[in-house]
N, C-alpha and C. Protein backbone atom coordinates (compact mmCIF):
# COMPACT_ATOMS: atom_id res chain seq x y z
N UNK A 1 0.83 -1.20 0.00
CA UNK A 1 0.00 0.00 0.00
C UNK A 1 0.87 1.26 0.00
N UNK A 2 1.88 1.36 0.74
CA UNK A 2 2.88 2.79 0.91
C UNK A 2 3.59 2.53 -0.58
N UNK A 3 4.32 1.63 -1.29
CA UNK A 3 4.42 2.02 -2.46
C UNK A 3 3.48 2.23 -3.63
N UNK A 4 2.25 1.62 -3.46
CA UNK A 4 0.98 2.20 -4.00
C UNK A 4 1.05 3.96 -4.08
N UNK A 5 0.78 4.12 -2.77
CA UNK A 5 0.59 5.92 -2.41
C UNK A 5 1.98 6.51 -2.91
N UNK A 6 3.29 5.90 -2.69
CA UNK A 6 4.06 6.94 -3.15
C UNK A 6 4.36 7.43 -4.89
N UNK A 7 4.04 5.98 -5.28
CA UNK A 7 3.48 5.89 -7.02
C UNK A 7 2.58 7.31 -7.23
N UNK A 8 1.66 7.04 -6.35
CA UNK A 8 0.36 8.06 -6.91
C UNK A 8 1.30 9.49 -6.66
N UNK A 9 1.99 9.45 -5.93
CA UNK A 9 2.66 11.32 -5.02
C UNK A 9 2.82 11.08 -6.51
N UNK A 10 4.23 10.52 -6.88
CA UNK A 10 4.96 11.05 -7.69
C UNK A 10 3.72 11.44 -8.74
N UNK A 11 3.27 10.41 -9.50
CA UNK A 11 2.25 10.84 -11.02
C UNK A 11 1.97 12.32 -10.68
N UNK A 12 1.33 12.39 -9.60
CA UNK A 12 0.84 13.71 -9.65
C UNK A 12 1.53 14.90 -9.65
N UNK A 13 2.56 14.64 -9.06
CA UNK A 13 3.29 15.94 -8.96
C UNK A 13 4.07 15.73 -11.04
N UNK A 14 4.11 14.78 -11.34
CA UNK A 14 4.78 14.87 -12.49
C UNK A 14 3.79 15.58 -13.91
N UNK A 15 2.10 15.16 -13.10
CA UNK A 15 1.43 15.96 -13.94
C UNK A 15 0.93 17.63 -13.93
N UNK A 16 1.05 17.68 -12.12
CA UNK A 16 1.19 19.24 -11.99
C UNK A 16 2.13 20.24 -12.81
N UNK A 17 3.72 19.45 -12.58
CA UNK A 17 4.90 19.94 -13.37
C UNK A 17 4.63 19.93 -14.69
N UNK A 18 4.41 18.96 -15.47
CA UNK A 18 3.88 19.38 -17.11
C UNK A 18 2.76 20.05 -17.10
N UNK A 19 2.25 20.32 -16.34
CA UNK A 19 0.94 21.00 -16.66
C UNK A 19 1.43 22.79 -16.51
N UNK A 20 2.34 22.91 -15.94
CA UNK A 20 3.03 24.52 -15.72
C UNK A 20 4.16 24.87 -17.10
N UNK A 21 3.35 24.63 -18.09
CA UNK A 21 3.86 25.15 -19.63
C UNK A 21 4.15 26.67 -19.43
N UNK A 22 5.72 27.03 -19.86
CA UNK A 22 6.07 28.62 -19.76
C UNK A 22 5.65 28.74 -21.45
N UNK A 23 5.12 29.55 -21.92
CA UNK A 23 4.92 30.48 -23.15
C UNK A 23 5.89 31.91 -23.08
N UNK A 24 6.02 32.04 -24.50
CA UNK A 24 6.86 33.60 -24.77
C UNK A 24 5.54 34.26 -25.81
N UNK A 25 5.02 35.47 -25.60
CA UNK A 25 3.86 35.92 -26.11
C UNK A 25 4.73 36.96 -26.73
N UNK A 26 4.18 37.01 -28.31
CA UNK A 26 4.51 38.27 -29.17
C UNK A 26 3.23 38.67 -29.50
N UNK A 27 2.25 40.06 -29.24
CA UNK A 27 1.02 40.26 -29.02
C UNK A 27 0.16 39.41 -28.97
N UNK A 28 -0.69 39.11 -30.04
CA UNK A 28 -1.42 37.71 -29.97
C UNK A 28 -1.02 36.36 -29.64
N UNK A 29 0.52 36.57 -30.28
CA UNK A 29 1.15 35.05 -30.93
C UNK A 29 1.52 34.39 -29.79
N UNK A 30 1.04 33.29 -29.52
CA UNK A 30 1.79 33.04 -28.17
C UNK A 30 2.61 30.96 -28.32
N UNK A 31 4.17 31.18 -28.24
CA UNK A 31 4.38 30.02 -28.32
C UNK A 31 5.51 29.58 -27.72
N UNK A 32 5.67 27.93 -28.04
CA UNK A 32 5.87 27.09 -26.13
C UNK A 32 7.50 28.02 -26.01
N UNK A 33 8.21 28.00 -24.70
CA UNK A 33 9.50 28.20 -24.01
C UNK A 33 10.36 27.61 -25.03
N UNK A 34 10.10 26.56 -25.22
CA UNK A 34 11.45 25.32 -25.64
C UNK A 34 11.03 25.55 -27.24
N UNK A 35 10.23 25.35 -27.73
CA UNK A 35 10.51 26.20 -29.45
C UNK A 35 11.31 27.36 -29.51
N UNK A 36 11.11 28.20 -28.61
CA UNK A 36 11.62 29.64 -28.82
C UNK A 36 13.06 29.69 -28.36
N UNK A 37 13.58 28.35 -27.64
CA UNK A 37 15.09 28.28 -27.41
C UNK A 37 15.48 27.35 -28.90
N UNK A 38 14.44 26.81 -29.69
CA UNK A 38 15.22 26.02 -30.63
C UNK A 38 15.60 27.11 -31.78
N UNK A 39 14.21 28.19 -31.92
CA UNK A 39 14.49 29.39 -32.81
C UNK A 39 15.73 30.09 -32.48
N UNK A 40 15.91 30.43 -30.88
CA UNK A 40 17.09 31.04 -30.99
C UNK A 40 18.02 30.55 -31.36
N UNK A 41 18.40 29.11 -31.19
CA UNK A 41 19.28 28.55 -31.52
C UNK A 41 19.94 28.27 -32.50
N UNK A 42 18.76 28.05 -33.72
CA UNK A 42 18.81 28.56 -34.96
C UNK A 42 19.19 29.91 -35.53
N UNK A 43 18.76 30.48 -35.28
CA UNK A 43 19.43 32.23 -35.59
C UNK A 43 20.70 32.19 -35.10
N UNK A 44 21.24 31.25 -34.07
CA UNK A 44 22.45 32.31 -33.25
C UNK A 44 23.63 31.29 -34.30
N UNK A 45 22.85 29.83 -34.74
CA UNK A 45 24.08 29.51 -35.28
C UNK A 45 24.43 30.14 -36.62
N UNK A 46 23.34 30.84 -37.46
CA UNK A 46 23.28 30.86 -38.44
C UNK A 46 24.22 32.13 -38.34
N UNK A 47 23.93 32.87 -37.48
CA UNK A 47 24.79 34.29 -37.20
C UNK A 47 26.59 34.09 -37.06
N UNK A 48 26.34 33.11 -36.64
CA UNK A 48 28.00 32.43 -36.01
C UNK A 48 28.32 32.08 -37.38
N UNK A 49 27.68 30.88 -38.06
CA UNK A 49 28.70 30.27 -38.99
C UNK A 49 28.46 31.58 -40.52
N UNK A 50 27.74 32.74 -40.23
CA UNK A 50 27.90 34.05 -41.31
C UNK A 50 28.94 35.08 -41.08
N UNK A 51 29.79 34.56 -39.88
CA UNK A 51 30.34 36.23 -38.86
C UNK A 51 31.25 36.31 -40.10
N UNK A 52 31.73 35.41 -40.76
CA UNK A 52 33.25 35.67 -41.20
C UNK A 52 32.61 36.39 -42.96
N UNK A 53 31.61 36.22 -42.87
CA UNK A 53 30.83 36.87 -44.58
C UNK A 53 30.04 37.82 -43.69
N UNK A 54 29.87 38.97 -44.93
CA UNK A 54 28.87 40.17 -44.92
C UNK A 54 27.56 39.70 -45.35
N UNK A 55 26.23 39.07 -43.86
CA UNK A 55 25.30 38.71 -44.66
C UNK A 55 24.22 39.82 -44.22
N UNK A 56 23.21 40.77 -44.67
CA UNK A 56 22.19 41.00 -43.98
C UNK A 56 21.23 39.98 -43.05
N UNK A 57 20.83 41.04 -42.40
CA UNK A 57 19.86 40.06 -41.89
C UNK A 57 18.69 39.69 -42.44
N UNK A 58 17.96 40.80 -43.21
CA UNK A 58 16.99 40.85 -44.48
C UNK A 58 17.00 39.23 -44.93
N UNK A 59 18.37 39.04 -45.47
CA UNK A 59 18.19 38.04 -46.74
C UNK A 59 18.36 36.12 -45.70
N UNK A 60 18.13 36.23 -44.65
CA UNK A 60 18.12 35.45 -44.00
C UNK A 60 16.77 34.77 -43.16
N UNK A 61 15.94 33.89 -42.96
CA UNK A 61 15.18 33.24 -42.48
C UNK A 61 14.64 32.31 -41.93
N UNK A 62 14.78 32.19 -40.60
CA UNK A 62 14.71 31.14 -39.88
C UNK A 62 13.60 29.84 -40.68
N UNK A 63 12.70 30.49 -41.67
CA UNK A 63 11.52 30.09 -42.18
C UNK A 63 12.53 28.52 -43.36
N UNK A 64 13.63 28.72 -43.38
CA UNK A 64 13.90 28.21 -44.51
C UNK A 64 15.00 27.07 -43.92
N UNK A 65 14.64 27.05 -42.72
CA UNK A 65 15.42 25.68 -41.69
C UNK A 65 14.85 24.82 -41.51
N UNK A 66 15.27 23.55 -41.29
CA UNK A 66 14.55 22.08 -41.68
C UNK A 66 14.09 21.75 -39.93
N UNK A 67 14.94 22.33 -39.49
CA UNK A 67 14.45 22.17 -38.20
C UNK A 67 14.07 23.47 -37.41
N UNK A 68 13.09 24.37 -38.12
CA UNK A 68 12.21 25.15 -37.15
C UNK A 68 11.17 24.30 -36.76
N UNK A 69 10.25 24.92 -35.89
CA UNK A 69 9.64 23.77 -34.58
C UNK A 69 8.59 23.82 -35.48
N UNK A 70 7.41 23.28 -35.80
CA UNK A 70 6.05 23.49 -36.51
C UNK A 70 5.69 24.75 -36.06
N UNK A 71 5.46 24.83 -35.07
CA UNK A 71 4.35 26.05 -34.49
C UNK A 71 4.60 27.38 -34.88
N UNK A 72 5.87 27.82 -35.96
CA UNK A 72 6.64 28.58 -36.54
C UNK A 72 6.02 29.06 -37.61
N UNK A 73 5.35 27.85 -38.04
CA UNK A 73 4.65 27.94 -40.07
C UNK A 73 3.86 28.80 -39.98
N UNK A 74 2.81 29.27 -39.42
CA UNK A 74 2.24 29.99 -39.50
C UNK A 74 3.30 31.82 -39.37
N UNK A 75 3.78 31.89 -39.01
CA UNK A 75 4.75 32.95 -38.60
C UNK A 75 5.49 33.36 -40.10
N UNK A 76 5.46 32.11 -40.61
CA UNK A 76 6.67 32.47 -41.86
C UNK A 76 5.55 32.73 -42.94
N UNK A 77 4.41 32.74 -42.98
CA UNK A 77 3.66 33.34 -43.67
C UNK A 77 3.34 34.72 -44.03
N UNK A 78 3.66 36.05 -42.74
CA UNK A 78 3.59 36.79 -42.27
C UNK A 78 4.44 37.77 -42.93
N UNK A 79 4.25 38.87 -43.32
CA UNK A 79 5.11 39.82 -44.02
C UNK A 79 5.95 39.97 -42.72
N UNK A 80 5.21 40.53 -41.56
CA UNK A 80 6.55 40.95 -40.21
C UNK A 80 7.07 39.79 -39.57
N UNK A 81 7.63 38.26 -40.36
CA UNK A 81 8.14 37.49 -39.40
C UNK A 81 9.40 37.60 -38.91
N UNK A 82 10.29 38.26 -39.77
CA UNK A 82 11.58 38.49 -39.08
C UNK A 82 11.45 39.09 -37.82
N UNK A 83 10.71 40.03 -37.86
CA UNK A 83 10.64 41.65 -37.07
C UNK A 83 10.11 40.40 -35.54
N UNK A 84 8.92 39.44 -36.13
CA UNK A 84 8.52 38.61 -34.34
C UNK A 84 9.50 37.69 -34.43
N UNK A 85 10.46 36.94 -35.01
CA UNK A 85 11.49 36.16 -35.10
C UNK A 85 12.21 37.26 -33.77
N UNK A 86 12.56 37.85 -33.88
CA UNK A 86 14.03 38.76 -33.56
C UNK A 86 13.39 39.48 -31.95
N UNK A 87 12.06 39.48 -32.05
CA UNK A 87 11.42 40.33 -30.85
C UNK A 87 11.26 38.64 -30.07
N UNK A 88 11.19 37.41 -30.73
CA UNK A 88 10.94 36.30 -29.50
C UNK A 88 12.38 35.56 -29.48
N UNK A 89 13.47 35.95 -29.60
CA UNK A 89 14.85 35.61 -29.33
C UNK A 89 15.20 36.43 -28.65
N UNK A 90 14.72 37.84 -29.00
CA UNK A 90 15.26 38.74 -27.57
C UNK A 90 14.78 38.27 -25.92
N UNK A 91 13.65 37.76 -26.19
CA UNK A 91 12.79 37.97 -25.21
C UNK A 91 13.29 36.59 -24.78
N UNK A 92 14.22 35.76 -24.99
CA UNK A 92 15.30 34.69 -24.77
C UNK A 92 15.76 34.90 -24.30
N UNK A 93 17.21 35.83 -24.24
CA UNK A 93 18.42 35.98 -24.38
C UNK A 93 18.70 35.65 -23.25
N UNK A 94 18.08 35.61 -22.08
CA UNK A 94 18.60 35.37 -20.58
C UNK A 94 17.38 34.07 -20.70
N UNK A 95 17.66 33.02 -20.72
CA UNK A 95 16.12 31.87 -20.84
C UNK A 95 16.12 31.80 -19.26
N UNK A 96 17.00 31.93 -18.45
CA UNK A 96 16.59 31.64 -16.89
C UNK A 96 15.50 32.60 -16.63
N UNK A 97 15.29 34.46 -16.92
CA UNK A 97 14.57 34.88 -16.55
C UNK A 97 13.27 34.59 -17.15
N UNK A 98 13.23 34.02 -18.64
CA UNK A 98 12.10 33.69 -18.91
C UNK A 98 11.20 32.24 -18.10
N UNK A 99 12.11 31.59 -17.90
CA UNK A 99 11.75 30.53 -16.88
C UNK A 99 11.15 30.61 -15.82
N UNK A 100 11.62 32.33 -15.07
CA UNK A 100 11.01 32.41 -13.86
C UNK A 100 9.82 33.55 -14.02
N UNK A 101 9.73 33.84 -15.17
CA UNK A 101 8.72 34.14 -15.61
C UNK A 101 9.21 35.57 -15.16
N UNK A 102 10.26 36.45 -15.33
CA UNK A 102 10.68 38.23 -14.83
C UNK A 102 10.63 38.49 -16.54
N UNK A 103 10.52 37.94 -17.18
CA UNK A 103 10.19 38.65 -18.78
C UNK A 103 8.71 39.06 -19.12
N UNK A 104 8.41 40.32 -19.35
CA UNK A 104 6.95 40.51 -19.47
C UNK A 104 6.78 39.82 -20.95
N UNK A 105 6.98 39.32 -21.76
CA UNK A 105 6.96 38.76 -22.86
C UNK A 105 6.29 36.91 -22.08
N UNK A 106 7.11 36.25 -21.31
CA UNK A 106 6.71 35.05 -21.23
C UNK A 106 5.46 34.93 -20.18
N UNK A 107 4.90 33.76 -20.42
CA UNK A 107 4.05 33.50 -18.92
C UNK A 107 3.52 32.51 -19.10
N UNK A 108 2.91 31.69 -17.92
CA UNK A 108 2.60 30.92 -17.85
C UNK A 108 2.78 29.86 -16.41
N UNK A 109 3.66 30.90 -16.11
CA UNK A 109 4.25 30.45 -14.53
C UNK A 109 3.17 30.46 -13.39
N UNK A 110 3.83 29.53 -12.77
CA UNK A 110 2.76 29.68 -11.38
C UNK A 110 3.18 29.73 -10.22
């Protein structure tokens, strides 16, 4: 019976914890924490392996990576996606504060 009940502690607390999804909101747009570290991640390498060439940023798009997250597609449709590309990597740049939810951009914290 006591490993019965401690089974049940854990499930629950493991479904409370997934259930506390952090979001990064660009006005309407609102999408998960961990996409928005894969976007940055994407931009920052693309920035790294361009440092040594003159690339704009214009002619560049996260939209055209094999591994942007789905929840992106809709975004790359968008005449201003760079402009929310670049406003939800900022709103990254420190991911601990977005975690604890001190970014007015993320939420979802509890």
């Amino acid at each position: 019976m006591k490993g019965f009940l401690s089974f049940t502690v854990l499930a629950i607390l493991l479904l409370v914890h997934s259930s506390q999804t952090v979001y990064v909101q660009d006005g309407d747009l609102k999408f998960s924490l961990e996409s928005v570290k894969k976007l940055k991640a994407l931009m920052d390498e693309n920035r790294h392996s361009n440092s040594h060439m003159v690339v704009s940023k214009a002619s560049y798009s996260p939209c055209d990576e094999k591994d942007l997250p789905e929840e992106f597609q809709s975004v790359c449709k968008r005449e201003d996606a760079s402009l929310i590309f670049e406003r939800l990597t900022l709103a990254v740049q420190e991911a601990d504060l977005c975690e604890i939810c001190a970014n007015a951009a993320c939420a979802g914290c509890f």
